[in-house]
Protein backbone atom coordinates (compact mmCIF):
# COMPACT_ATOMS: atom_id res chain seq x y z
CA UNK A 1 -16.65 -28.90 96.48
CA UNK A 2 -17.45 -30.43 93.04
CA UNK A 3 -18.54 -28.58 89.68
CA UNK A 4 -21.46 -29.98 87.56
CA UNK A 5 -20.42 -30.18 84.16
CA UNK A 6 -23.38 -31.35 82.39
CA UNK A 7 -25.57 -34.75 82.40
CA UNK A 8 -24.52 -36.58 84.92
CA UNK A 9 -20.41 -35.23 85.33
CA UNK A 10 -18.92 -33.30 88.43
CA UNK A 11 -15.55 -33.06 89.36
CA UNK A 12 -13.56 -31.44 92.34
CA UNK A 13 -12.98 -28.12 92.09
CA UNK A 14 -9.70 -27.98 93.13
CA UNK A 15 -8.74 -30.22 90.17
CA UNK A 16 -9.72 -27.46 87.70
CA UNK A 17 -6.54 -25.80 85.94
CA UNK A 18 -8.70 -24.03 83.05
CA UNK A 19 -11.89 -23.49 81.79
CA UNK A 20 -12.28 -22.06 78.37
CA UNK A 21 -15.09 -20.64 76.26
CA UNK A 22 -14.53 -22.12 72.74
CA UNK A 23 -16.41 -19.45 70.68
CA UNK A 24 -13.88 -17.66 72.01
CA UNK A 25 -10.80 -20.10 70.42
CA UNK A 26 -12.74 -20.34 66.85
CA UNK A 27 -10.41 -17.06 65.87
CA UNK A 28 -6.55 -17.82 66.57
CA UNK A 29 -4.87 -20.29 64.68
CA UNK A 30 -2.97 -21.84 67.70
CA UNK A 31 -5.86 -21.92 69.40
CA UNK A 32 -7.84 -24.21 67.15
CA UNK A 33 -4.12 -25.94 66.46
CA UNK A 34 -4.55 -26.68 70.63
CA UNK A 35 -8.30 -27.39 70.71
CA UNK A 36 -7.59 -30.24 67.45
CA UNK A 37 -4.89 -31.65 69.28
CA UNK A 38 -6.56 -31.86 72.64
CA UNK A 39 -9.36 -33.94 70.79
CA UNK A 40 -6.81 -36.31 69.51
CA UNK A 41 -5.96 -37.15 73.27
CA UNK A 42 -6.89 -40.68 74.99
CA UNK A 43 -8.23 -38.31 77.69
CA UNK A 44 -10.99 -36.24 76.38
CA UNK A 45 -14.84 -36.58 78.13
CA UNK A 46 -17.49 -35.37 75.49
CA UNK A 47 -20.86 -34.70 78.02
CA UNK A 48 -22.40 -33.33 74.98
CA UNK A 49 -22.90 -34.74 71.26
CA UNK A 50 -20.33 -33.49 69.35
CA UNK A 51 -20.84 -30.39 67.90
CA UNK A 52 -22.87 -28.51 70.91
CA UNK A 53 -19.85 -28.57 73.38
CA UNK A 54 -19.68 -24.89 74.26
CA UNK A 55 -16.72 -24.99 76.90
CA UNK A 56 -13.24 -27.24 77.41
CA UNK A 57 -12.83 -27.59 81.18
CA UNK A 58 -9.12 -28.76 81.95
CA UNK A 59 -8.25 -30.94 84.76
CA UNK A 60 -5.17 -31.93 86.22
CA UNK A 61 -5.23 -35.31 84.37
CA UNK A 62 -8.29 -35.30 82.05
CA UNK A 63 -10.43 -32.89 79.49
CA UNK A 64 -14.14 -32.33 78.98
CA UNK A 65 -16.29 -30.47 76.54
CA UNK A 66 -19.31 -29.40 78.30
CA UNK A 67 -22.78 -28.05 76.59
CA UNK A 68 -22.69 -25.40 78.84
CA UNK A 69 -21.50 -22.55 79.02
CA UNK A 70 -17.89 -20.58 80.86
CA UNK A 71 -19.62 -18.06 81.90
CA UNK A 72 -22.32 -20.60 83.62
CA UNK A 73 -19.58 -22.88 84.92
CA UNK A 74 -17.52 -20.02 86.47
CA UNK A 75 -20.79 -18.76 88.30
CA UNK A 76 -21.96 -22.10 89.93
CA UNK A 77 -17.76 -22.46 91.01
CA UNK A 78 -18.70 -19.73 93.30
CA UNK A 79 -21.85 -21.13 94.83
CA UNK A 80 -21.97 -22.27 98.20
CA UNK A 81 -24.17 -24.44 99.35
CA UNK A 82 -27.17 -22.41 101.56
CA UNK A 83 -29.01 -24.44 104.44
C-alpha cells in the first residue's frame, strides 16, 4: 500500500519509520536541534512551500515535509481500499 503525502507524492507504507507532527517539535531544544539538521540533509522532499509543512514523514532512505497534517496521515495509513 502507498501513503499520499501531498501534491502529487506517495510512498510505500512499509518504508515509513516515523511520522512526526512538528508543532509538536517547536518546544524542545533537541528537537528543533534534529528538525535544523534534518533540513541540512541532501535528502529532504519539501511537497509544500516552505513554511506550511505541518508534518516530517521519515523513510528508510529519504525525508519529507508534508502540508498536511500527522494526525491526517496516520488516518489514511489505515484505509483500505473498499470495492
Amino acid at each position: 500500500m502507498y501513503l499520499h503525502l501531498g501534491s502529487d507524492v506517495l510512498i510505500k507504507k512499509d518504508k515509513i519509520v516515523a511520522i512526526i507532527d512538528l508543532e509538536t517539535t517547536k518546544e524542545g531544544k533537541t528537537s528543533k536541534k534534529i528538525i535544523n539538521d534534518i533540513k541540512d540533509n541532501k535528502k529532504v522532499n519539501y511537497i509544500s512551500e516552505l513554511g506550511k509543512e505541518k508534518t516530517l514523514i521519515i523513510t528508510s532512505s529519504e525525508y519529507y515535509f508534508s502540508p498536511i497534517s500527522s494526525i491526517t496521515l496516520f488516518k489514511r495509513s489505515f484505509f483500505k481500499n473498499r470495492v
